[in-house]
Protein backbone atom coordinates (compact mmCIF):
# COMPACT_ATOMS: atom_id res chain seq x y z
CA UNK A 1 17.79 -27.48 -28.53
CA UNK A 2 17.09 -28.47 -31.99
CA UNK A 3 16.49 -25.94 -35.00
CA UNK A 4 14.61 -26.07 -37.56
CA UNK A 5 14.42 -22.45 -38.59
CA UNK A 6 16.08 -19.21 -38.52
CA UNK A 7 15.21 -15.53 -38.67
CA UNK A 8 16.76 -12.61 -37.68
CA UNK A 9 16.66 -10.46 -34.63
CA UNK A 10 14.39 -7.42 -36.15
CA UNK A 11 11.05 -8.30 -37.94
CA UNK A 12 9.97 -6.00 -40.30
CA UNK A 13 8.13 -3.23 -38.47
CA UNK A 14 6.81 -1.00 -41.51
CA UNK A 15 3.97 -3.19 -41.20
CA UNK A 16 2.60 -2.12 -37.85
CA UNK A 17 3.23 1.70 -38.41
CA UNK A 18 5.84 3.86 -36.48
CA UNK A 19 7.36 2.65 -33.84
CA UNK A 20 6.62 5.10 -31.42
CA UNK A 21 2.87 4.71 -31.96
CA UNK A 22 3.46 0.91 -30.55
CA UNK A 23 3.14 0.09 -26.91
CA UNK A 24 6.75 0.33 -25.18
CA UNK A 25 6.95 -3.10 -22.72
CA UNK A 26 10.59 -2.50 -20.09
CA UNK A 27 11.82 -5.85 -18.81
CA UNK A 28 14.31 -5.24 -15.99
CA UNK A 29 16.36 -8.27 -14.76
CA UNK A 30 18.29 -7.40 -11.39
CA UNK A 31 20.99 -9.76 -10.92
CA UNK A 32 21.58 -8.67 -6.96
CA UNK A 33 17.93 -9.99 -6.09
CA UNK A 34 17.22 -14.00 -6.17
CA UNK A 35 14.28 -14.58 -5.70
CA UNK A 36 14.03 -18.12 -5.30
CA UNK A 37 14.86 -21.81 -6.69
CA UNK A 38 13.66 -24.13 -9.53
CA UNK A 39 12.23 -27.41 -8.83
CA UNK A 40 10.35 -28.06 -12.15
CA UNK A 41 10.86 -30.25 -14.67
CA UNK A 42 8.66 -30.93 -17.56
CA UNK A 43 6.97 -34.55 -18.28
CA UNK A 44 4.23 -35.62 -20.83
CA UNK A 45 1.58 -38.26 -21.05
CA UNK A 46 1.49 -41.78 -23.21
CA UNK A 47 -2.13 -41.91 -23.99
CA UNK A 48 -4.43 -42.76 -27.10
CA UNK A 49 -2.77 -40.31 -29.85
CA UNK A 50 1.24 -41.60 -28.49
CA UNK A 51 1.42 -45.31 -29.59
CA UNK A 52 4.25 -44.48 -31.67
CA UNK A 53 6.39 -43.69 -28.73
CA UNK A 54 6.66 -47.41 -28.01
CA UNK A 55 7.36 -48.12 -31.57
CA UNK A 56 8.83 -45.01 -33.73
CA UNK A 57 12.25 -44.00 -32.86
CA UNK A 58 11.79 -40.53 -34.28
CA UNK A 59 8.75 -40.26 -31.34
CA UNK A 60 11.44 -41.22 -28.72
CA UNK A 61 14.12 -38.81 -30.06
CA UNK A 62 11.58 -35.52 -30.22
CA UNK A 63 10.59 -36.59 -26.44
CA UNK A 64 14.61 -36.94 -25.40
CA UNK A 65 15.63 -33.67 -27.54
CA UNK A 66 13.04 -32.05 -25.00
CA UNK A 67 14.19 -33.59 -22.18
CA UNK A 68 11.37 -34.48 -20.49
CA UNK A 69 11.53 -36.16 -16.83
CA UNK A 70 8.30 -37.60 -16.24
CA UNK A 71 5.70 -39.64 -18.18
CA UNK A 72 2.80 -40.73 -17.00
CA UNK A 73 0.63 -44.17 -18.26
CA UNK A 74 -2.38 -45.37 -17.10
CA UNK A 75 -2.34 -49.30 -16.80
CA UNK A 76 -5.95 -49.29 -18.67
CA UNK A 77 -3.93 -47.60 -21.58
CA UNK A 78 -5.30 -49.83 -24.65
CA UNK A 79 -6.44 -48.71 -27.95
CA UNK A 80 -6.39 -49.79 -31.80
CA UNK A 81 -2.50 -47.87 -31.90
CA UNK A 82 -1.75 -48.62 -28.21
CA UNK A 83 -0.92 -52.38 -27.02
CA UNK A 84 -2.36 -53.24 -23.93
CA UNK A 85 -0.86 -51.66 -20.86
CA UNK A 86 -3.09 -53.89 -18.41
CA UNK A 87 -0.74 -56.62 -17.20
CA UNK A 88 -3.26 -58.44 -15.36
CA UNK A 89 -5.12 -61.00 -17.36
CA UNK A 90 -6.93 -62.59 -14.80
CA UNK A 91 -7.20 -61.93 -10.95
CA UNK A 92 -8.43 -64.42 -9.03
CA UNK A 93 -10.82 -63.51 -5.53
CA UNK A 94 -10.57 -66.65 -3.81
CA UNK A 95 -7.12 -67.17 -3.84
CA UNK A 96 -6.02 -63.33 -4.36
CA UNK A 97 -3.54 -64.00 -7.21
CA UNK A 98 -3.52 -62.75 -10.39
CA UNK A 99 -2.13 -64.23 -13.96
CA UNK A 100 0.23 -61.79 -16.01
CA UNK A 101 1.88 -60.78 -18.70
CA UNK A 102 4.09 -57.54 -18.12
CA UNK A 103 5.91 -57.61 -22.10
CA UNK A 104 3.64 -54.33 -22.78
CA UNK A 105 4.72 -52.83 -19.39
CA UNK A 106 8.17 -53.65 -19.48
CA UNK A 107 9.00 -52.51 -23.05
CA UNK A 108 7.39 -49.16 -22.49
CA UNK A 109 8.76 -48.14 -18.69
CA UNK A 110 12.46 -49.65 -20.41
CA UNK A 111 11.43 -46.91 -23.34
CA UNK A 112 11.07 -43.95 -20.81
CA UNK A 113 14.36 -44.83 -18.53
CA UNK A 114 16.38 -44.75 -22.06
CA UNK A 115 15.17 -40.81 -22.79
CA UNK A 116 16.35 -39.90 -19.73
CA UNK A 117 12.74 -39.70 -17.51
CA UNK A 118 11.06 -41.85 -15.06
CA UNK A 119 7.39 -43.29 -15.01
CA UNK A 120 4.57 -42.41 -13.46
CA UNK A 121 2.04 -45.04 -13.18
CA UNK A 122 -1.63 -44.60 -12.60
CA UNK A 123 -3.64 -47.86 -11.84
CA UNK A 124 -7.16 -47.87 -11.98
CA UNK A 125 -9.88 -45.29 -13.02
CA UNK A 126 -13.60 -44.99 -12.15
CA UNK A 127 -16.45 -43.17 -13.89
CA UNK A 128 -15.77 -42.72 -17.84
CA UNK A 129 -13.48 -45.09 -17.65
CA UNK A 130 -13.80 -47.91 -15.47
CA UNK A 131 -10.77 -50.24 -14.61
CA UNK A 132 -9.96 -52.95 -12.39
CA UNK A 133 -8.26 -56.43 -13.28
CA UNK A 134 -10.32 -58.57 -15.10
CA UNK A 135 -11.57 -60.76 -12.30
CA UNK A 136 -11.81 -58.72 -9.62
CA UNK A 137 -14.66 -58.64 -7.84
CA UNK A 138 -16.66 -55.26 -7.34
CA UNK A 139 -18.28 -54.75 -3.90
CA UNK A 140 -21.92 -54.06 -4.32
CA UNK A 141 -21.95 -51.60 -1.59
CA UNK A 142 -18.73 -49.37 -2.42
CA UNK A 143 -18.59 -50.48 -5.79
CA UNK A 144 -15.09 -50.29 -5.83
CA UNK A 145 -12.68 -53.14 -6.01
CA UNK A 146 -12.42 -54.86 -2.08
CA UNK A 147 -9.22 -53.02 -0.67
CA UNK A 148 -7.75 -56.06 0.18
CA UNK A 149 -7.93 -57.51 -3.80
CA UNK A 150 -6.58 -54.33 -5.34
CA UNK A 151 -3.75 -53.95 -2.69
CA UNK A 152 -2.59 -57.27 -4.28
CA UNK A 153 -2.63 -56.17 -8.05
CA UNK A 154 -0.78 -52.80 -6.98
CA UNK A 155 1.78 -54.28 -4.67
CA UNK A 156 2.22 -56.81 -7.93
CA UNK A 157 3.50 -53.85 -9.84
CA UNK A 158 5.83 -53.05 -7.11
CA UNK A 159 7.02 -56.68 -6.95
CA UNK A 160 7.74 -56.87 -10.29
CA UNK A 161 9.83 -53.94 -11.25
CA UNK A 162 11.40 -55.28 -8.27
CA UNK A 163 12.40 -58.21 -9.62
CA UNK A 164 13.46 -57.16 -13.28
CA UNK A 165 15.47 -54.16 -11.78
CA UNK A 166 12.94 -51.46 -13.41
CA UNK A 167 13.37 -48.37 -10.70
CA UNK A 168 9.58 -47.44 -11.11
CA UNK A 169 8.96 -44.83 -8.27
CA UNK A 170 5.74 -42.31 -8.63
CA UNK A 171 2.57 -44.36 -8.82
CA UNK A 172 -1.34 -43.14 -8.57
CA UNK A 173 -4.03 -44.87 -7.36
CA UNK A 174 -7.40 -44.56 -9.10
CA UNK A 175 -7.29 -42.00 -12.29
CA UNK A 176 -9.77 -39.03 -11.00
CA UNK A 177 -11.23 -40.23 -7.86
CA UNK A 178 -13.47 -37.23 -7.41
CA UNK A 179 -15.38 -38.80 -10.70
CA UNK A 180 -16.28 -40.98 -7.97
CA UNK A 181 -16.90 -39.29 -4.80
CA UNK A 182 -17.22 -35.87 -5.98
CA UNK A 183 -16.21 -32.69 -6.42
CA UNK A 184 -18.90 -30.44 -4.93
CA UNK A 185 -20.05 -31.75 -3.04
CA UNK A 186 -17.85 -34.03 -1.71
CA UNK A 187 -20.06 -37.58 -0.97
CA UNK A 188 -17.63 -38.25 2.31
CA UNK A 189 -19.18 -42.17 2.49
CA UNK A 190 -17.41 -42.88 -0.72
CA UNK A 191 -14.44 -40.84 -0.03
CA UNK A 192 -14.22 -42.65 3.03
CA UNK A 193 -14.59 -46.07 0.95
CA UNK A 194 -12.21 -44.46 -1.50
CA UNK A 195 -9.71 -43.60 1.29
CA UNK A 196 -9.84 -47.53 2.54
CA UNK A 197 -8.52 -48.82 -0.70
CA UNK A 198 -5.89 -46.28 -0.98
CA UNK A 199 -5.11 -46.78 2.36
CA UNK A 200 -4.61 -51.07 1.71
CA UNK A 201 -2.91 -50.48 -1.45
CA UNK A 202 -0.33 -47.82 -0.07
CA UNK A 203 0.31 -49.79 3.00
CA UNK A 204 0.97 -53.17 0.70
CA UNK A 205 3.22 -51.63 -1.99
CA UNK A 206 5.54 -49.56 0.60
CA UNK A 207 6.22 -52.60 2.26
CA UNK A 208 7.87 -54.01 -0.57
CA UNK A 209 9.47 -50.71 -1.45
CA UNK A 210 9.46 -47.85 0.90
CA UNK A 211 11.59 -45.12 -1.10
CA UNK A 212 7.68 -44.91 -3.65
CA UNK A 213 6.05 -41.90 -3.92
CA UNK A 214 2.06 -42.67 -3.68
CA UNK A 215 -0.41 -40.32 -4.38
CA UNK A 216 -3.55 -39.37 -6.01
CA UNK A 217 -4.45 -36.38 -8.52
CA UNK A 218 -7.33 -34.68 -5.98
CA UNK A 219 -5.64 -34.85 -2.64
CA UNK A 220 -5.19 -30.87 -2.72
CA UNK A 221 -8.94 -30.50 -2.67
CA UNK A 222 -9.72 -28.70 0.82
CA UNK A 223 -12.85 -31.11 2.10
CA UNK A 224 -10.89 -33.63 0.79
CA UNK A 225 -7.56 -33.34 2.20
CA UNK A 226 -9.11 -31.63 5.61
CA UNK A 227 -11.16 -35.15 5.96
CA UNK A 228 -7.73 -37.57 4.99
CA UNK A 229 -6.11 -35.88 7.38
CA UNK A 230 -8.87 -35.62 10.26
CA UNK A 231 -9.67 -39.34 9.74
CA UNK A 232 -6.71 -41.47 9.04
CA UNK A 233 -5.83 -41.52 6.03
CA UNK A 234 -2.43 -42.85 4.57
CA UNK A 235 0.35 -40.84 4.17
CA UNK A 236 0.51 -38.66 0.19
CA UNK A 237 4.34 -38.59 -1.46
CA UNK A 238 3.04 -35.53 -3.30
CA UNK A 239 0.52 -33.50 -4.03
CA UNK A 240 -1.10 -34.03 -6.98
CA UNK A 241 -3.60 -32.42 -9.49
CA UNK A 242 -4.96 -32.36 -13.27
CA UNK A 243 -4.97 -28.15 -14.65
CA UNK A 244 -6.99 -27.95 -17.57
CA UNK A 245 -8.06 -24.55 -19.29
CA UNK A 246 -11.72 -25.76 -19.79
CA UNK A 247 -13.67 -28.56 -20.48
CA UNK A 248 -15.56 -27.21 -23.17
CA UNK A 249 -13.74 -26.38 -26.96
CA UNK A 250 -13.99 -22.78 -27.68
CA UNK A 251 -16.40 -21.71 -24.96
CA UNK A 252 -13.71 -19.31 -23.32
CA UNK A 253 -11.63 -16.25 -25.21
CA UNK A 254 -7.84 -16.48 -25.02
CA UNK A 255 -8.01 -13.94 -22.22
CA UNK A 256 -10.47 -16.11 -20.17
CA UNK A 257 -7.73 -19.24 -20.28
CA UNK A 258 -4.72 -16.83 -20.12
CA UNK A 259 -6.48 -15.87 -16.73
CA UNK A 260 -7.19 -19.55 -16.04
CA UNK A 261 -3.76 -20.77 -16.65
CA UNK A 262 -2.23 -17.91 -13.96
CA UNK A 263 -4.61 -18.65 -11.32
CA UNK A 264 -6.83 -21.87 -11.03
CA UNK A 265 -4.80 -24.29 -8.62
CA UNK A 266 -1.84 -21.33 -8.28
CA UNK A 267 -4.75 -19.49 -6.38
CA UNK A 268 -7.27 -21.03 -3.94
CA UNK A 269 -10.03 -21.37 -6.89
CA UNK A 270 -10.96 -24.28 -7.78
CA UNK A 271 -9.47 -26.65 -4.82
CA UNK A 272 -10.33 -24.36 -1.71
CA UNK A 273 -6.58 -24.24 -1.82
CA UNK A 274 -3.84 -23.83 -3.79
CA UNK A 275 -1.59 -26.33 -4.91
CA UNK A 276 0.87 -24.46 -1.86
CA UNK A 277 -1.29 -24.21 0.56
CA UNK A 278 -2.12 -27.66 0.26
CA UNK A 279 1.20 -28.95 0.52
CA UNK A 280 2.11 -26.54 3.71
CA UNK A 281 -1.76 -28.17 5.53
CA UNK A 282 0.21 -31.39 5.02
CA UNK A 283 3.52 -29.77 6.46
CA UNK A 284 1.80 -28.80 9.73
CA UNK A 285 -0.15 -31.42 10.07
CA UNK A 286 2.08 -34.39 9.45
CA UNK A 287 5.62 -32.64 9.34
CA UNK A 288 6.46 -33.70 5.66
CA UNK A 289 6.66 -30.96 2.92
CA UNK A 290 5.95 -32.94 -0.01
CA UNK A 291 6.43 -32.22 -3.93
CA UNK A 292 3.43 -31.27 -6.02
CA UNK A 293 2.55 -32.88 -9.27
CA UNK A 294 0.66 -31.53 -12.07
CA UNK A 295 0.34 -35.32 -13.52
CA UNK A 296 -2.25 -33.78 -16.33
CA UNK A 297 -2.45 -30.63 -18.09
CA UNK A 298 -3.88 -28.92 -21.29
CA UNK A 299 -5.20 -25.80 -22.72
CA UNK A 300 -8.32 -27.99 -22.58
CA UNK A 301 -10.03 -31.72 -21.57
CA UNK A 302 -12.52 -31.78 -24.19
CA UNK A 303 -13.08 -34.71 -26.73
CA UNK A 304 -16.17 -35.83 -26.88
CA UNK A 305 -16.91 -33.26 -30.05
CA UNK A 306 -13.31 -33.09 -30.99
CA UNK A 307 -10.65 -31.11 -28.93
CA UNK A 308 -10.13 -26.79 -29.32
CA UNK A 309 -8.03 -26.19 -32.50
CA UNK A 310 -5.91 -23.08 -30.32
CA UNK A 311 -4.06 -26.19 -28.43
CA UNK A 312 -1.53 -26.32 -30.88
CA UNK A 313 -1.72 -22.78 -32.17
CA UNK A 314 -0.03 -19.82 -30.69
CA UNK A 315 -2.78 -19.31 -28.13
CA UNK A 316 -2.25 -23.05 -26.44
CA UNK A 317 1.51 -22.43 -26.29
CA UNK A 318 1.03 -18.70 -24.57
CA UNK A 319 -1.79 -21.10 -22.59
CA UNK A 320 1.21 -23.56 -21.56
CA UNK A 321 4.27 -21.14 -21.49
CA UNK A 322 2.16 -19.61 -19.00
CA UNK A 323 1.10 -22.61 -16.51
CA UNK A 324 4.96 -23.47 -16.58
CA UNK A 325 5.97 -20.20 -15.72
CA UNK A 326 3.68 -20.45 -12.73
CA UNK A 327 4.46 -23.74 -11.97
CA UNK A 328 8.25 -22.44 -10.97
CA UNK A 329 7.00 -19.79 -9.13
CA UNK A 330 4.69 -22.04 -7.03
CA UNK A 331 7.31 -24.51 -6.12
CA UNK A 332 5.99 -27.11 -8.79
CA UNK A 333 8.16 -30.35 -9.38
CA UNK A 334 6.92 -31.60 -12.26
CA UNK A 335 4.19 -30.65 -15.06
CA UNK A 336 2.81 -33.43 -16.93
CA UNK A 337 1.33 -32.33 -20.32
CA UNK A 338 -1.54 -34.95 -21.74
CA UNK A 339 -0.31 -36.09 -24.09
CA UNK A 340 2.90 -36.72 -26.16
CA UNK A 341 1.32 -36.55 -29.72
CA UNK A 342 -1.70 -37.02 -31.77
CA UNK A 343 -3.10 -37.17 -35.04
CA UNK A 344 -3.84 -33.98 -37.22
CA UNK A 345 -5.48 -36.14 -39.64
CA UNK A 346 -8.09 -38.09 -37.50
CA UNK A 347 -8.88 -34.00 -35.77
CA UNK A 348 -9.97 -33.38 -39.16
CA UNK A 349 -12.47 -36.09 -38.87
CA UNK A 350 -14.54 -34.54 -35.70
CA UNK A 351 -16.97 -32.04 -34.94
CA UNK A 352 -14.70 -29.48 -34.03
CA UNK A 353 -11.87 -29.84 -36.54
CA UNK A 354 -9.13 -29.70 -33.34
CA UNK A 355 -6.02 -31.82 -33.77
CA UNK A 356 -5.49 -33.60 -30.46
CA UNK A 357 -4.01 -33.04 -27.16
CA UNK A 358 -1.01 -33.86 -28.35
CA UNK A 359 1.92 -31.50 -29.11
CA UNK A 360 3.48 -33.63 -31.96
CA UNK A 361 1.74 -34.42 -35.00
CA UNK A 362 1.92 -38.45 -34.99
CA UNK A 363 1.05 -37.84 -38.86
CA UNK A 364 4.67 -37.02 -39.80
CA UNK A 365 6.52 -37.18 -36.67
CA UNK A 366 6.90 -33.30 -36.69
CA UNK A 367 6.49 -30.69 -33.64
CA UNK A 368 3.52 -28.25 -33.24
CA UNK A 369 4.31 -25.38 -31.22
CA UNK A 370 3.91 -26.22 -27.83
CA UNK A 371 6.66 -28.88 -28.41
CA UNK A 372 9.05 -26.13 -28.54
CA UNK A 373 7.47 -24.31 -25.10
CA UNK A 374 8.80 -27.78 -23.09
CA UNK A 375 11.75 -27.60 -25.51
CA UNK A 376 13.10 -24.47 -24.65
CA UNK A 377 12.53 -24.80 -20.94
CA UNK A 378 13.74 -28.72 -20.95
CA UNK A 379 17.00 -27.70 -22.42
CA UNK A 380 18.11 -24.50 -19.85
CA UNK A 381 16.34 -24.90 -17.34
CA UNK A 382 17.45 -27.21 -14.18
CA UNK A 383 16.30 -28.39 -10.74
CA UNK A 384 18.39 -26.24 -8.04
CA UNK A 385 18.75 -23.44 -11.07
CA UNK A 386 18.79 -19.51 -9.44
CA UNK A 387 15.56 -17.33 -10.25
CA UNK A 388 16.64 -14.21 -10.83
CA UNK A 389 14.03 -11.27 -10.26
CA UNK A 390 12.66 -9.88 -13.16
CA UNK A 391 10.12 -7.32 -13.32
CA UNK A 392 8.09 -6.30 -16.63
CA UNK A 393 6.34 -3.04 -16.71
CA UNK A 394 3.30 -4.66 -18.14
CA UNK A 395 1.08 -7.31 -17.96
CA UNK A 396 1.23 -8.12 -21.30
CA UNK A 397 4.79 -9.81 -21.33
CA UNK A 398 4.78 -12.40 -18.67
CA UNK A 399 8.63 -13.18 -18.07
CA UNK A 400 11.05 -15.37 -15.71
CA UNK A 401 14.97 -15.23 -15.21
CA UNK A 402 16.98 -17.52 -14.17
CA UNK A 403 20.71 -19.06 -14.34
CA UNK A 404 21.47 -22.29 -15.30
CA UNK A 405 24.94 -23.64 -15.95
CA UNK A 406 26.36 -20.10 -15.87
CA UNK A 407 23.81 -18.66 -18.36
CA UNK A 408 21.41 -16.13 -18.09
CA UNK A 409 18.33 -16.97 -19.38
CA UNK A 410 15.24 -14.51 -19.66
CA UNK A 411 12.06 -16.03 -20.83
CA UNK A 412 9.07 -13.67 -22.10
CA UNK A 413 5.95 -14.62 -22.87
CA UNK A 414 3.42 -11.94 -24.80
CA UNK A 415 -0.31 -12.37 -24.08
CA UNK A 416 -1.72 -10.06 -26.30
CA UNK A 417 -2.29 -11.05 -30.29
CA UNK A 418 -1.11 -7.56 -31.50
CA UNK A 419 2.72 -6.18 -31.88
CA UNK A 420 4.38 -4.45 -28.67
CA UNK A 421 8.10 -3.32 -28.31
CA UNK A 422 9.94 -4.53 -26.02
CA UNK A 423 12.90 -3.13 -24.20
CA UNK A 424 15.42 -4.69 -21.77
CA UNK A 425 16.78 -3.19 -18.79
CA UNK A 426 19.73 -3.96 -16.23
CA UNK A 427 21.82 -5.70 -18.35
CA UNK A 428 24.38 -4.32 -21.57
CA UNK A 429 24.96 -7.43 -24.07
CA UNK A 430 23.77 -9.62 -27.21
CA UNK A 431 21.68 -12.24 -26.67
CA UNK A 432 20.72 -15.25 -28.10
CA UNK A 433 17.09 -15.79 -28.65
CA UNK A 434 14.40 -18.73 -29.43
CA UNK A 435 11.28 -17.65 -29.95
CA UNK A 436 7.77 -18.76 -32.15
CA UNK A 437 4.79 -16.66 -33.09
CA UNK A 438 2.97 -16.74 -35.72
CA UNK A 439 5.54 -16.39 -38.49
CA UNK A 440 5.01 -19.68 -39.34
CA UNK A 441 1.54 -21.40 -40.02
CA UNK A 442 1.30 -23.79 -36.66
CA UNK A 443 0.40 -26.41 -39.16
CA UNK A 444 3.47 -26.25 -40.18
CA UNK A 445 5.62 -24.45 -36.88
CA UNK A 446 9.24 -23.52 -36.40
CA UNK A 447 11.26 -22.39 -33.53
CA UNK A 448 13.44 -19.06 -35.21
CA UNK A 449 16.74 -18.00 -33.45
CA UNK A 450 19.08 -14.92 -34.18
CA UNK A 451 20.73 -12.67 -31.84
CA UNK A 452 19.51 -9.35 -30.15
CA UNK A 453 20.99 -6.27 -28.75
CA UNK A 454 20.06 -5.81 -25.03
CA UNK A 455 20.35 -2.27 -25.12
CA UNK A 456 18.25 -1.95 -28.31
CA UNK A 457 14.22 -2.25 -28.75
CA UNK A 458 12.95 -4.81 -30.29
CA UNK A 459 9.58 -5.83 -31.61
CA UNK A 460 7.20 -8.80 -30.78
CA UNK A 461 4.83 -9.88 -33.15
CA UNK A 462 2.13 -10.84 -31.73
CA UNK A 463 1.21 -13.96 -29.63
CA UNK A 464 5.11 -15.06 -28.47
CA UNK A 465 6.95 -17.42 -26.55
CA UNK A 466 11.17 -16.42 -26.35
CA UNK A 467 13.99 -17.48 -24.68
CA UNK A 468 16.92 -14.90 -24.84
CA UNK A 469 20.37 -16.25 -23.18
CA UNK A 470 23.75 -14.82 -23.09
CA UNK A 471 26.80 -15.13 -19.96
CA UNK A 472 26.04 -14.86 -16.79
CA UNK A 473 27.69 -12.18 -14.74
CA UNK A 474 29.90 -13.12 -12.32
């Protein structure tokens, strides 16, 4: 994990008063009880604000030094710092061919298979941003692409990574369908229509390569899923969805998307199911229990008037410490987080003041802190890894223990903006820690490390995210 700061163990306390006037937090970690296994891994997006990932080696490093195993691109990626990511220059209806150019494509799916992830590509979006081939004909009546055309262009994509030897597996098809058929209520015409083209295009592009996983990010939606299933649809690869805090900047309180991040999609709100639920109604109804997919995520979604200044603060890494903490105790594969970096300078220039989605500054190439959330989980924490129970006495620390490569790692997460003291039970040793607060201005953010005595109190200060590792037992 890389360091850029230190600090010690203790903080000064004199500051908050005496100890015992604090709030005493017990963590317990049992090592007898396991409570379950890891699937996730962590993944982030390439959207407007990470063009320098295709160019800027230091962009590529901070994303391996995570180690992030899934990034996600939409093939209608373009913008003044972004090259074209549409290969399709012209797609012809009468014949049902299509010119292209994949340089942009290739050079930035070779870019994710050298930090150690794998793509995920999304083709096509409807409603705020429309995107089909240039070309292609829109049926007046669905006014979608005809199924037929666009299972071309897909199976195209599948074609050529086939050809060049690029192992591109997870695709999407259509960015945000519901944009187009609704979310409530559901318009069942067009998610019929919808569910034709999907249909076509899944059909097409597992017949030139049946080991893909095809999905799309609203298939967990009960009337959704409970009409695919009741009415033919093609068979999902995963379950996907998008988890954002809000989609308004500084409407809700920290508490409000600390609540959000725990329960929308982990509980039935808003999808009619959760993400579980969802996958086990696939399970019984067509014997497959599939992976789920976060393939976006974010404290929030909203741009329009700039995007909420707490995503790179303390309160969007609590906010995303959180959702990842959930998303291993759900049975989450992968969490996508949208997006890679952005530009502190350009926030400046908006209504709201807010830096981005991303979680590196593209100014200076330097992390904000949730970087360091997906850095300390990245670096200890594996697919097939042991959770260990462990039980705090409040609901202020959030925490999760697990073993990974014959260490015990404990990760806590405080909630609440004001100092606590924490002590740990059920185990007798030093630790090594990582943690952030708010030490350190997040403009400027660094992860601190030191050593702690298990057996000891010790204080948090504040908003924190910490990883504390030491030997596992036998």
């Amino acid at each position: 994990m890389p360091v850029v700061g230190l600090q010690s163990s203790y903080q000064n306390i004199s500051s908050y008063g005496e100890v015992s006037y604090l709030p005493e937090i017990i963590v317990t970690v049992d090592f007898s009880k396991v409570i379950g296994v890891n699937n996730l891994s962590t993944g982030f997006q390439i959207s407007y604000g990470s063009g320098d990932f295709m160019r800027n080696s230091q962009m590529r490093q901070l994303a391996e030094d995570a180690n992030f195993k899934l990034v996600r691109f939409t093939d209608w990626l373009a913008s003044q710092w972004i090259p074209s990511m549409m290969p399709c220059t012209r797609f012809n209806e009468q014949t049902k061919t299509g010119t292209y150019n994949w340089t942009n494509v290739d050079n930035v799916v070779g870019k994710i298979f050298q930090i150690g992830a794998e793509p995920l590509v999304c083709l096509g979006g409807v409603g705020g941003v429309t995107s089909f081939p240039p070309g292609m004909a829109i049926n007046s009546t669905t006014n979608l692409p005809n199924p037929e055309s666009y299972a071309v262009y897909c199976t195209d994509w599948v074609k050529h990574f086939k050809e060049v030897g690029l192992p591109v597996r997870y695709y999407e098809v259509v960015n945000e369908p519901w944009v187009y058929f609704g979310w409530e209520p559901v318009n069942f015409t067009r998610l019929n229509n919808y569910m034709s083209l999907f249909n076509a295009c899944a059909g097409s592009m597992r017949q030139q390569n049946p080991n893909l996983f095809i999905s799309f990010d609203f298939v967990g939606r009960k009337p959704v899923l409970d009409y695919w299933l009741a009415n033919g649809g093609a068979d999902v690869d995963s379950i996907n969805f998008h988890k954002y805090g809000d989609y308004v900047a500084g409407r809700k309180s920290d508490e409000d998307l600390f609540a959000t991040a725990e329960n929308e999609y982990f509980g039935q709100w808003p999808l009619g199911y959760s993400v579980s639920q969802a996958r086990q109604v696939w399970f019984n109804a067509r014997g497959k229990l599939l992976p789920i997919i976060c393939s976006e995520s974010n404290f929030n979604s909203a741009w329009q008037s700039g995007t909420d200044p707490r995503i790179q603060q303390m309160a969007g890494a609590v906010w995303t410490a959180l959702v990842l903490r959930m998303g291993v105790l759900s049975g989450v594969n992968y969490n996508v987080y949208f997006e890679l970096a952005s530009s502190a300078n350009y926030g400046k220039t908006t209504e709201t003041g807010g830096a981005g989605f991303g979680m590196v500054n593209s100014d200076n190439n330097q992390p904000w802190y949730p970087y360091y959330v997906h850095c300390m989980l990245g670096n200890s924490l594996g697919v097939g890894d042991s959770l260990i129970e462990a039980v705090s006495s409040s609901d202020d620390i959030r925490t999760l223990a697990w073993i990974h490569n014959r260490t015990l790692n404990i990760f806590l997460i405080c909630k609440v903006d004001q100092p606590r003291i924490l002590q740990l039970r059920g185990l007798e040793s030093k630790l090594n820690f990582f943690k952030i607060d708010k030490t350190f201005p997040w403009e400027t953010p660094s992860i601190q490390t030191g050593v702690v005595n298990s057996t000891e109190p010790c204080d948090i200060n504040g908003y924190t995210v910490a990883l504390l590792q030491t030997p596992a037992p036998p």
